[in-house]
N, C-alpha and C. Protein backbone atom coordinates (compact mmCIF):
# COMPACT_ATOMS: atom_id res chain seq x y z
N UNK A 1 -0.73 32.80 -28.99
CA UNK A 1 -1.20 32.80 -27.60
C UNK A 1 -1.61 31.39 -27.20
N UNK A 2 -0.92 31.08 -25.80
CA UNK A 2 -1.20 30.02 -25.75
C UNK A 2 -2.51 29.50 -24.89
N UNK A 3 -3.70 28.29 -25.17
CA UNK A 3 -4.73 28.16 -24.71
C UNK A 3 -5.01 28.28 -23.34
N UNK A 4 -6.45 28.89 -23.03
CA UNK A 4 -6.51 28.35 -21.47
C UNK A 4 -6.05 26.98 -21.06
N UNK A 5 -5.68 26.67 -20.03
CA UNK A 5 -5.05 25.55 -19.30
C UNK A 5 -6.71 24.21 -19.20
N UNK A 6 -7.62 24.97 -18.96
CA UNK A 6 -9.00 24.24 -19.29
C UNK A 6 -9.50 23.17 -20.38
N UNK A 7 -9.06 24.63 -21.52
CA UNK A 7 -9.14 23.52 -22.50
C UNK A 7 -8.08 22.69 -23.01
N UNK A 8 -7.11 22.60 -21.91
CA UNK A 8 -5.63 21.41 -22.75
C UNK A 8 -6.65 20.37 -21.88
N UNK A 9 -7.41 20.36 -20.73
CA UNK A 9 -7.59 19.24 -20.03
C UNK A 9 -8.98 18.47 -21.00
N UNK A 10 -8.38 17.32 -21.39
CA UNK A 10 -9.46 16.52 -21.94
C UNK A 10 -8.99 15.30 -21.35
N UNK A 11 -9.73 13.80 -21.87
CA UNK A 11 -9.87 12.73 -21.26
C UNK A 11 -7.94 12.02 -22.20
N UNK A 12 -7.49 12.76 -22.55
CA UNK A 12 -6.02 12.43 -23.07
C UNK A 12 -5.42 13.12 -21.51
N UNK A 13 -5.67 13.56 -20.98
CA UNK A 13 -4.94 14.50 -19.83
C UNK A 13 -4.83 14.16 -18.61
N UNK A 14 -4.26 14.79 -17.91
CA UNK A 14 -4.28 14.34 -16.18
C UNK A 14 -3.86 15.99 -15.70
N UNK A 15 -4.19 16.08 -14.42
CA UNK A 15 -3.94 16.58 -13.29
C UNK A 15 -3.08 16.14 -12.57
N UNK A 16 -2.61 16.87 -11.96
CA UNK A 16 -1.68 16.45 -11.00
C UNK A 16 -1.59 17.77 -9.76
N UNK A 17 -1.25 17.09 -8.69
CA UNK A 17 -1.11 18.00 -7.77
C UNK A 17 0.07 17.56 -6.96
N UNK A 18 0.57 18.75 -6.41
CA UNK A 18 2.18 18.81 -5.87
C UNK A 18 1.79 20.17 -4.87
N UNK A 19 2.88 19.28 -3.86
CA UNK A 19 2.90 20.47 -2.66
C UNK A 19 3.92 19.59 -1.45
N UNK A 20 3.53 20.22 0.01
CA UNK A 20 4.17 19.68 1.44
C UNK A 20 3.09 18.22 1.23
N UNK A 21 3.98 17.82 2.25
CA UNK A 21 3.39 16.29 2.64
C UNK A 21 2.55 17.13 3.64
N UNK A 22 1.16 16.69 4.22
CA UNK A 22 0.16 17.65 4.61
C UNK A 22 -0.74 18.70 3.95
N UNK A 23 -0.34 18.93 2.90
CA UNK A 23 -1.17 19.59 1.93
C UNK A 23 -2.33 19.12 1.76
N UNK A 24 -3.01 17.98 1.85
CA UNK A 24 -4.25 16.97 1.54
C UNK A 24 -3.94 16.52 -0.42
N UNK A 25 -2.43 16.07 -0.71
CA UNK A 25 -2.56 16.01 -2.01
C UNK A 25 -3.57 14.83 -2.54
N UNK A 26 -3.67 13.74 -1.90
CA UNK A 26 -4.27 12.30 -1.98
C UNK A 26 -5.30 12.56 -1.78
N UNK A 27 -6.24 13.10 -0.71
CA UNK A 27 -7.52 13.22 -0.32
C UNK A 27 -8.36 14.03 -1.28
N UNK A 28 -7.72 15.33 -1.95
CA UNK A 28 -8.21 16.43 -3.21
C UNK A 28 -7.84 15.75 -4.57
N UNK A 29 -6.66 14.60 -4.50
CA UNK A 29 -6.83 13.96 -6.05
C UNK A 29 -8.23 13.21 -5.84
N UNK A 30 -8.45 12.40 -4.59
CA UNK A 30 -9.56 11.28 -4.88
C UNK A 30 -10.48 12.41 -5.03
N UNK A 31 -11.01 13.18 -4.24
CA UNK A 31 -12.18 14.09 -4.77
C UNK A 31 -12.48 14.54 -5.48
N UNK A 32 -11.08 15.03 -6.52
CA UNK A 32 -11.44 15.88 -7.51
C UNK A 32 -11.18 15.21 -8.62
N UNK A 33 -10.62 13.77 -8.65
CA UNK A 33 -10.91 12.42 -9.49
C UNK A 33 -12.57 12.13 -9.91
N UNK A 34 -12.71 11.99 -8.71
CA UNK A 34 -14.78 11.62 -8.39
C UNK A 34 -15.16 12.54 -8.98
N UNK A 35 -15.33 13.83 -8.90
CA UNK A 35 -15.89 14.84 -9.76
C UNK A 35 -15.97 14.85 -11.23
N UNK A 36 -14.51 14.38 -11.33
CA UNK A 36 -14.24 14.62 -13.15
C UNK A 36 -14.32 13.08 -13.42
N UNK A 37 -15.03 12.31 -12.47
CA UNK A 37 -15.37 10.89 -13.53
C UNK A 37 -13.92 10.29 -14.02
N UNK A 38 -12.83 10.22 -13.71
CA UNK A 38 -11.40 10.29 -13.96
C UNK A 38 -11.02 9.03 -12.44
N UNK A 39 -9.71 8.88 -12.91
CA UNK A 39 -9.05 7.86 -11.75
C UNK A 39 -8.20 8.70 -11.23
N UNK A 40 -7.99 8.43 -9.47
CA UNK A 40 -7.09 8.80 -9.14
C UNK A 40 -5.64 7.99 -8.72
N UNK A 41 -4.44 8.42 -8.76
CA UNK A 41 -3.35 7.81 -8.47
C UNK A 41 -2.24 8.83 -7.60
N UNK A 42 -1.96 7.79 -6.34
CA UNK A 42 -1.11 8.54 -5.45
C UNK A 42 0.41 7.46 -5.89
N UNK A 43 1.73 8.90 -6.30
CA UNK A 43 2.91 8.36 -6.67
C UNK A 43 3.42 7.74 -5.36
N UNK A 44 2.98 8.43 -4.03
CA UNK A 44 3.61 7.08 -3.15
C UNK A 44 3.11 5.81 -3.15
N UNK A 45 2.26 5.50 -3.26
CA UNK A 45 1.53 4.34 -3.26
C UNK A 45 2.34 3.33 -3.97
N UNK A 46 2.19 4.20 -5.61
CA UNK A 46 2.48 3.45 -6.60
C UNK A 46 4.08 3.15 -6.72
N UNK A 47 4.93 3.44 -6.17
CA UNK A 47 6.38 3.46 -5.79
C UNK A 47 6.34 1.91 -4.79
N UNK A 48 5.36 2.16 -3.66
CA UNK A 48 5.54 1.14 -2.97
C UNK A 48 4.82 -0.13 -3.04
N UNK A 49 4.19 0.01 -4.18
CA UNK A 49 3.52 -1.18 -4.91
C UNK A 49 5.03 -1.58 -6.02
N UNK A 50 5.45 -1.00 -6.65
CA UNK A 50 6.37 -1.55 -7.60
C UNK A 50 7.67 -2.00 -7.17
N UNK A 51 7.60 -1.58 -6.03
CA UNK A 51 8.97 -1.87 -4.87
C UNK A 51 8.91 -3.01 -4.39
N UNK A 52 7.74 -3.20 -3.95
CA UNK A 52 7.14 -4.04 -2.54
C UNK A 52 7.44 -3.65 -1.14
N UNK A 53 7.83 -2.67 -0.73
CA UNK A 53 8.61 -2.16 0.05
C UNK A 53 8.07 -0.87 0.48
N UNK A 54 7.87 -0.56 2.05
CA UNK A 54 7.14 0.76 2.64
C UNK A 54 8.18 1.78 2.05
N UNK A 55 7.58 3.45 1.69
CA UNK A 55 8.61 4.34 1.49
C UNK A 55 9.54 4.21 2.50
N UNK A 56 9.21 4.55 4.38
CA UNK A 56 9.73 4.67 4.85
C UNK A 56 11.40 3.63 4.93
N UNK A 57 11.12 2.60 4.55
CA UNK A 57 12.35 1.90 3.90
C UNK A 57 12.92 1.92 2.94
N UNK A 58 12.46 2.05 1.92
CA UNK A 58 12.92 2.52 0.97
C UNK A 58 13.73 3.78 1.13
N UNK A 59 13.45 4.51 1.89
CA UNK A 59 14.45 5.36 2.23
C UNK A 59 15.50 5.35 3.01
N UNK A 60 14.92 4.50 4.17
CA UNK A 60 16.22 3.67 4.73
C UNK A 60 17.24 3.38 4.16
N UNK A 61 16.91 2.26 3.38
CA UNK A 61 17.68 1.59 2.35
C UNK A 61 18.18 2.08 1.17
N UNK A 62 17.81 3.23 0.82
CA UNK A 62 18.16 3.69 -0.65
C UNK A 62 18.94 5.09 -0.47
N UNK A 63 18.48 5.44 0.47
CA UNK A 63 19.14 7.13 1.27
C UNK A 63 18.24 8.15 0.34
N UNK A 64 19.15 9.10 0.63
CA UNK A 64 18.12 10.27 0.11
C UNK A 64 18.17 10.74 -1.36
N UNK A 65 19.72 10.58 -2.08
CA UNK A 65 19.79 10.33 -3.62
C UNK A 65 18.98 9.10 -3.61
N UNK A 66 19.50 7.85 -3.24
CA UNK A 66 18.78 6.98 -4.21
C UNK A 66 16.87 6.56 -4.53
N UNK A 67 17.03 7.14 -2.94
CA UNK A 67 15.23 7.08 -3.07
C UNK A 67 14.55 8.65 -4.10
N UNK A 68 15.49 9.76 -4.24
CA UNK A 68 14.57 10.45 -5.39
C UNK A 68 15.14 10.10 -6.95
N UNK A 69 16.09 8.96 -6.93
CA UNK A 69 16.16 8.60 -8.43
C UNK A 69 14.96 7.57 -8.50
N UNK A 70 14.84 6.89 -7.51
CA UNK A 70 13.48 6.14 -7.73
C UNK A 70 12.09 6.63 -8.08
N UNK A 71 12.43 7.98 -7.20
CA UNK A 71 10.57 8.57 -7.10
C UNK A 71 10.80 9.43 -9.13
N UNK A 72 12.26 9.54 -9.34
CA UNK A 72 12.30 10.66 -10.46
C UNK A 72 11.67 8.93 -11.55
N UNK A 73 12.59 7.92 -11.44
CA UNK A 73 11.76 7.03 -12.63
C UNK A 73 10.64 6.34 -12.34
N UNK A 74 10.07 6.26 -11.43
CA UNK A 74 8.46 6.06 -11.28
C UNK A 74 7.71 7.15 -12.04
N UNK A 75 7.60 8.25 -11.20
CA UNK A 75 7.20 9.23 -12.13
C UNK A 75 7.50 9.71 -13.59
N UNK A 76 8.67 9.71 -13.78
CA UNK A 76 8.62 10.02 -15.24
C UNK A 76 7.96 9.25 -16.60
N UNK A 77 8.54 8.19 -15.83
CA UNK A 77 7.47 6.77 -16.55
C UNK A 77 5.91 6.84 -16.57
N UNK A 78 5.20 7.58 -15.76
CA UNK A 78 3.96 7.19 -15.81
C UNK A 78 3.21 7.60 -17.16
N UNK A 79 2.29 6.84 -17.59
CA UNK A 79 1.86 6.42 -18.63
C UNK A 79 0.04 6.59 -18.42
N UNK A 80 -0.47 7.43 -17.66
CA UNK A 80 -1.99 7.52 -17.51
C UNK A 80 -2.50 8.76 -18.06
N UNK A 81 -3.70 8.14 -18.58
CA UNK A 81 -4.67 9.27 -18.88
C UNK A 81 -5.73 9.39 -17.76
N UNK A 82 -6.40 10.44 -18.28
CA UNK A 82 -7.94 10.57 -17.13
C UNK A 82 -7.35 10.48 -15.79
N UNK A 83 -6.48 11.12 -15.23
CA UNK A 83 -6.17 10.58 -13.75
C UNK A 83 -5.72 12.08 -13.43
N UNK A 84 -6.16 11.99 -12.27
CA UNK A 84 -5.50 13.41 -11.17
C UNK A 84 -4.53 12.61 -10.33
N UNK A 85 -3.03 13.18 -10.56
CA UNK A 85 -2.17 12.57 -9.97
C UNK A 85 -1.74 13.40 -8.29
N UNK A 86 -1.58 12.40 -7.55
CA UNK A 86 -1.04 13.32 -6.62
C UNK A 86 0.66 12.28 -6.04
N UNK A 87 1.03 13.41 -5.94
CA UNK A 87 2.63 12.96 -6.06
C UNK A 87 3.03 13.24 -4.57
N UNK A 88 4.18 12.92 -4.50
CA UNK A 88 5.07 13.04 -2.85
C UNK A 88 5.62 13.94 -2.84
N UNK A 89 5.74 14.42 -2.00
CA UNK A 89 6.67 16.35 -1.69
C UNK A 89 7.47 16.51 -2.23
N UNK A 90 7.92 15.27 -2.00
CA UNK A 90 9.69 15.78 -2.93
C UNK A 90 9.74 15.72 -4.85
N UNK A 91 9.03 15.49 -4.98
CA UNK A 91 9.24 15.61 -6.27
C UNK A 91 9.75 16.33 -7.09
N UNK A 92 9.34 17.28 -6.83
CA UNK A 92 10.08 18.50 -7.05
C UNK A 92 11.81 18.93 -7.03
N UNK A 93 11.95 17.53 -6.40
CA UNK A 93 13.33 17.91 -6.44
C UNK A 93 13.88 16.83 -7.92
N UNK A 94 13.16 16.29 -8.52
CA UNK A 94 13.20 15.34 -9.38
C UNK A 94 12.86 15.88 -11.14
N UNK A 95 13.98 16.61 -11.20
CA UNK A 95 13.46 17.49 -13.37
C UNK A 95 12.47 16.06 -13.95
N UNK A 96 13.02 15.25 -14.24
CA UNK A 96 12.67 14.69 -15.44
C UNK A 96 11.17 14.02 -14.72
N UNK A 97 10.57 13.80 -13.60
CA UNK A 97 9.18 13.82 -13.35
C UNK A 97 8.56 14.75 -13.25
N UNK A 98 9.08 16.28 -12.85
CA UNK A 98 8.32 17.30 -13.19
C UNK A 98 8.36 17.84 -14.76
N UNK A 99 8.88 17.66 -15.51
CA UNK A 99 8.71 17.26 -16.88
C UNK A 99 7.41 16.83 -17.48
N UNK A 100 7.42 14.99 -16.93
CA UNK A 100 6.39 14.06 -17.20
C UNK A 100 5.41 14.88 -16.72
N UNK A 101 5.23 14.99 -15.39
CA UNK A 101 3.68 15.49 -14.74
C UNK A 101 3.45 17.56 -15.79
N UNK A 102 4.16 17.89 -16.49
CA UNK A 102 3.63 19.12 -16.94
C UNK A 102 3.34 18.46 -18.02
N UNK A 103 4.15 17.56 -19.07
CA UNK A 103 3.65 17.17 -20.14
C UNK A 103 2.32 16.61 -20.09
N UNK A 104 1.84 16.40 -18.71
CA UNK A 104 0.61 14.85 -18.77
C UNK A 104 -0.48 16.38 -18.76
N UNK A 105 -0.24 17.56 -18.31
CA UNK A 105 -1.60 18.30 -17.74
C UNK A 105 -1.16 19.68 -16.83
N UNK A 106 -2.20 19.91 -16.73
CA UNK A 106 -1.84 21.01 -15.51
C UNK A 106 -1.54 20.59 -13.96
N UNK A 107 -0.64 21.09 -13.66
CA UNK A 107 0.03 21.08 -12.40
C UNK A 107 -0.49 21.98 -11.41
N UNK A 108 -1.11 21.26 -10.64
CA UNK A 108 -1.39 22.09 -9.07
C UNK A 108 -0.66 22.07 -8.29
N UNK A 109 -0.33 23.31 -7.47
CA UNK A 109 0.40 23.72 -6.10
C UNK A 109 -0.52 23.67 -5.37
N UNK A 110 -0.71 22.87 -3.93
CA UNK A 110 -1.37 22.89 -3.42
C UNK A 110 -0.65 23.55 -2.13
N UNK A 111 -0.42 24.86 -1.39
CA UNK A 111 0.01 25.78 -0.80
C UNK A 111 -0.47 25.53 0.22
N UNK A 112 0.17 24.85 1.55
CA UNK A 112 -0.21 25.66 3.06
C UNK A 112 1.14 26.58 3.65
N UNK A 113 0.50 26.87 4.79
CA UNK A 113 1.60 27.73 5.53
C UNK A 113 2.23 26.62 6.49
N UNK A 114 2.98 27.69 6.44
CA UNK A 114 4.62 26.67 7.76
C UNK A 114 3.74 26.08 8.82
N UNK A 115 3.12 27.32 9.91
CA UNK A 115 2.71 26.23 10.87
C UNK A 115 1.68 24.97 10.44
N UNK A 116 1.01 25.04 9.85
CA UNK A 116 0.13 24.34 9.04
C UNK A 116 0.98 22.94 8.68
N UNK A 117 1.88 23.01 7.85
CA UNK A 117 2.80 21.99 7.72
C UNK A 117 3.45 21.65 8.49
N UNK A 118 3.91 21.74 9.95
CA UNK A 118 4.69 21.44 11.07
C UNK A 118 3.51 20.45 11.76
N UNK A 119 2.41 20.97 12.28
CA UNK A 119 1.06 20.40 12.52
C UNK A 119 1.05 19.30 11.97
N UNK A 120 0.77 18.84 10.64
CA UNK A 120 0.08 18.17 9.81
C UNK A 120 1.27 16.89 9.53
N UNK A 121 2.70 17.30 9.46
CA UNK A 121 3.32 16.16 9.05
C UNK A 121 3.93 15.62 10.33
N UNK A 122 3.48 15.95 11.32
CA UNK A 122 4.21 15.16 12.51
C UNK A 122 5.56 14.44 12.47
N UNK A 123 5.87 13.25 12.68
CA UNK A 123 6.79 12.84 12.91
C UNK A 123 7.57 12.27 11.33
N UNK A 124 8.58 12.78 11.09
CA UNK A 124 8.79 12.89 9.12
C UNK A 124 9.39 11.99 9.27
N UNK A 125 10.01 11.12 10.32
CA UNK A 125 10.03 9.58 9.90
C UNK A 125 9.09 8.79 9.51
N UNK A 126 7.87 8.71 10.15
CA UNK A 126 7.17 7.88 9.96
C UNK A 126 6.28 8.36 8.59
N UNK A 127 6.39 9.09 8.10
CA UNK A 127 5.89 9.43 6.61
C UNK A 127 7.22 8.89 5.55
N UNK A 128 8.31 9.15 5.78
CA UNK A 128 9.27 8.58 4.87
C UNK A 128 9.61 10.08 4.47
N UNK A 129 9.43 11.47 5.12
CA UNK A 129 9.58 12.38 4.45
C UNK A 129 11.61 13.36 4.16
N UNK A 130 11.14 13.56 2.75
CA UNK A 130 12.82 13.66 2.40
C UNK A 130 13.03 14.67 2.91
N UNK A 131 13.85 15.16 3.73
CA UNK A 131 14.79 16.06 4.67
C UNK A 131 16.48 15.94 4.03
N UNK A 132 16.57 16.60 3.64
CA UNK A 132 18.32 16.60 3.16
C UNK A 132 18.94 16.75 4.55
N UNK A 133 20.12 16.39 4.56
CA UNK A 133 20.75 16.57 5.53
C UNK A 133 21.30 18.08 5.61
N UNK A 134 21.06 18.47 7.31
CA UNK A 134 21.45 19.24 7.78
C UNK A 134 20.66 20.64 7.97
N UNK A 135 19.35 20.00 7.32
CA UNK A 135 17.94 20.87 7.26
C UNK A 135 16.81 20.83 8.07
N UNK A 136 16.22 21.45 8.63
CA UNK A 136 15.34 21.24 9.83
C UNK A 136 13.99 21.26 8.68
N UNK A 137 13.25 21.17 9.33
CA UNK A 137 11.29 21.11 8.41
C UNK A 137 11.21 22.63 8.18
N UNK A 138 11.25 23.79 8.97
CA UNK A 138 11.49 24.71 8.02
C UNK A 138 11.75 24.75 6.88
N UNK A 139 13.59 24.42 7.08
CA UNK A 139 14.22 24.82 5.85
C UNK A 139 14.34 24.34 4.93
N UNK A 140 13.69 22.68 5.22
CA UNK A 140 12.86 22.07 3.94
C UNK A 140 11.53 22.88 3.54
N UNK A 141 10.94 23.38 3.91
CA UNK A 141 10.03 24.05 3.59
C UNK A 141 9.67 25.37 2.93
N UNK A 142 10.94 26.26 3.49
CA UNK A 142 11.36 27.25 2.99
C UNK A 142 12.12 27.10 1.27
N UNK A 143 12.60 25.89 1.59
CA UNK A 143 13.86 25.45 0.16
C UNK A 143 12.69 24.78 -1.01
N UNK A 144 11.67 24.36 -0.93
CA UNK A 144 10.53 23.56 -1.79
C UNK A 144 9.85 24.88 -2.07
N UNK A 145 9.56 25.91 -1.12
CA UNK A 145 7.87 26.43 -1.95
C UNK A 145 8.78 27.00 -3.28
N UNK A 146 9.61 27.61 -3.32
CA UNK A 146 10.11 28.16 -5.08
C UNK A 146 10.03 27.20 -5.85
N UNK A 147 10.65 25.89 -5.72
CA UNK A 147 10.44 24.76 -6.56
C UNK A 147 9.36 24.46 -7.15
N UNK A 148 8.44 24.58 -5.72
CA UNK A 148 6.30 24.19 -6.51
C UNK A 148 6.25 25.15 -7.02
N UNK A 149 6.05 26.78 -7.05
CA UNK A 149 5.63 27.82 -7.42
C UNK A 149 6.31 27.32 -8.78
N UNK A 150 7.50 27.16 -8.83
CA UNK A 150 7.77 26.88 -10.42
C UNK A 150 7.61 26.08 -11.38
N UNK A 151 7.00 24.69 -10.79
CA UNK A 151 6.69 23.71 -11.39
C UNK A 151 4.94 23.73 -11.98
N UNK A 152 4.86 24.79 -11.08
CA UNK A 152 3.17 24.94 -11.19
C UNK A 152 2.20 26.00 -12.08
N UNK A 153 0.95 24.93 -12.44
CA UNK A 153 0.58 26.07 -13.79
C UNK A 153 -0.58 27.06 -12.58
N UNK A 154 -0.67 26.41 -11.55
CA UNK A 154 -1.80 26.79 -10.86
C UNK A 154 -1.62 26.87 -9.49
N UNK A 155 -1.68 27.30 -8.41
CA UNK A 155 -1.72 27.72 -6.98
C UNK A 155 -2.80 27.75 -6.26
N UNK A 156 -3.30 26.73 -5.22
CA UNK A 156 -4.84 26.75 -4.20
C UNK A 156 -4.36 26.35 -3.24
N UNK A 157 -4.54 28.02 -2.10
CA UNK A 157 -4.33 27.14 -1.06
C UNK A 157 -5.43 26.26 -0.37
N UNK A 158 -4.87 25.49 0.33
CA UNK A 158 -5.61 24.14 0.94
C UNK A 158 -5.87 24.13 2.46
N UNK A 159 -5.27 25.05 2.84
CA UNK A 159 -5.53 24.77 4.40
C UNK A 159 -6.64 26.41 5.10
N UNK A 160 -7.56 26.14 5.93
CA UNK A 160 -8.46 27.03 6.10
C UNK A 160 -9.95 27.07 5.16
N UNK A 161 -9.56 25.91 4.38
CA UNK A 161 -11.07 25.63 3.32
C UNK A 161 -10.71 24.11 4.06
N UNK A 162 -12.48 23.62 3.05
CA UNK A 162 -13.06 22.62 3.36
C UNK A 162 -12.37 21.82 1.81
N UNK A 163 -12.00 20.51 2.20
CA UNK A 163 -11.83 19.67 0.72
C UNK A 163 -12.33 20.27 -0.44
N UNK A 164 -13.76 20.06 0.13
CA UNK A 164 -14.87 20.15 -1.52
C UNK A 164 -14.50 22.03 -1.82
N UNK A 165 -14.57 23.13 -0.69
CA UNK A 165 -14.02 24.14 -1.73
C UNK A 165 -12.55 24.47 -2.45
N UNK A 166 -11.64 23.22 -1.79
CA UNK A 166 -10.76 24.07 -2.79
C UNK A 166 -10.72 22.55 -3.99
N UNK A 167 -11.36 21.95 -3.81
CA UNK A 167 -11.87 21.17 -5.49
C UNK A 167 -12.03 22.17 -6.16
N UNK A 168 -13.03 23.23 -5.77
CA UNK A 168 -14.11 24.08 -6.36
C UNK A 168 -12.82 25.33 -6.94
N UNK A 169 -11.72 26.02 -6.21
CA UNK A 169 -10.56 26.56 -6.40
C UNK A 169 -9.91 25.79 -7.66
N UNK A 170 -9.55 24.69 -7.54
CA UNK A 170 -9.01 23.87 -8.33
C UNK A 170 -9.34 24.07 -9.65
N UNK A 171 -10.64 23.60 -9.77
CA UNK A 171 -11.43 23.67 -11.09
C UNK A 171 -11.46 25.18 -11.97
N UNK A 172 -12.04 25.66 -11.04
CA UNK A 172 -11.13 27.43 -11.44
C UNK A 172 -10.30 27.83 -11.95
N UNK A 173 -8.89 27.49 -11.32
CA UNK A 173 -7.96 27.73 -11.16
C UNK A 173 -7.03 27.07 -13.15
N UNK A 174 -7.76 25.87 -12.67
CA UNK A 174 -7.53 25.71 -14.10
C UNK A 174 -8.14 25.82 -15.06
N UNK A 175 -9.41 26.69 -15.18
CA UNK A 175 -10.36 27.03 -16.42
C UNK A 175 -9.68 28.36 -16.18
N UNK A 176 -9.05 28.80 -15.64
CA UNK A 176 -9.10 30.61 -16.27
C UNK A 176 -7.93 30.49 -16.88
């Protein structure tokens, strides 16, 4: 039998959280970083620090394969302990970083609903957000939640709570 998910998390470990762009993945890593005395790290960030280059160009420039072979070897590469990771939507479309991020820890789904995510990501250019061609934000939306549900050891939704309670979900979520 295999252990609660609680006790795999020690200071060898990370968190990570995955969901829609709008989910609050960045805002619930830094919080729930601060809590556990741990660092937090957002994979867009860190993509466009090693790039030098905004996502939103990077996608320009790289299209929509080449910018998730980028986001798949950023991520797979990462190399941190003590950190709650929060990653970019698409990841999920990337095996060998959802790999890395289950090997590093438990994986959070951080779950809102459609309108919720239509609201929240406004204009998906100006986020850099991956849309395959020929797919509206729905049906990007519709086509990802199986992906998180499967990548994930854990499920909180995020929208209709306050930050600090679904930290409080979180923490839960991965002690039981």
């Amino acid at each position: 039998m295999q252990p609660p998910l609680f006790s795999r998390i020690s200071d060898e470990r990370c968190i990570s959280l995955i969901g829609m762009a709008g989910a609050g993945k960045t805002t619930l890593a830094t919080l729930l970083a601060r809590r556990l005395g741990w660092a937090s790290l957002d994979t867009d960030r860190l993509i466009e620090a090693t790039t030098g280059e905004r996502l939103a160009d990077l996608l320009a420039r790289l299209g929509l394969a080449g910018f998730l072979r980028l986001e798949e070897d950023v991520v797979a590469g990462l190399g941190v302990k003590r950190c709650v990771v929060a990653t970019g939507g698409s990841v999920v479309y990337c095996p060998r970083a959802v790999a890395r991020l289950r090997a590093s820890g438990p994986v959070v789904y951080l779950s809102i609903d459609l309108p919720t995510f239509l609201s929240r990501v406004g204009d998906p250019g100006a986020r850099a957000f991956v849309v395959p061609e020929g797919l509206t934000l729905p049906d990007v939306y519709a086509e990802r939640q199986p992906l998180y549900a499967a990548a994930a050891d854990v499920t909180v939704t995020s929208c209709g709570v306050t930050p600090e309670a679904c930290v409080e979900e979180i923490l839960k979520g991965i002690a039981s």
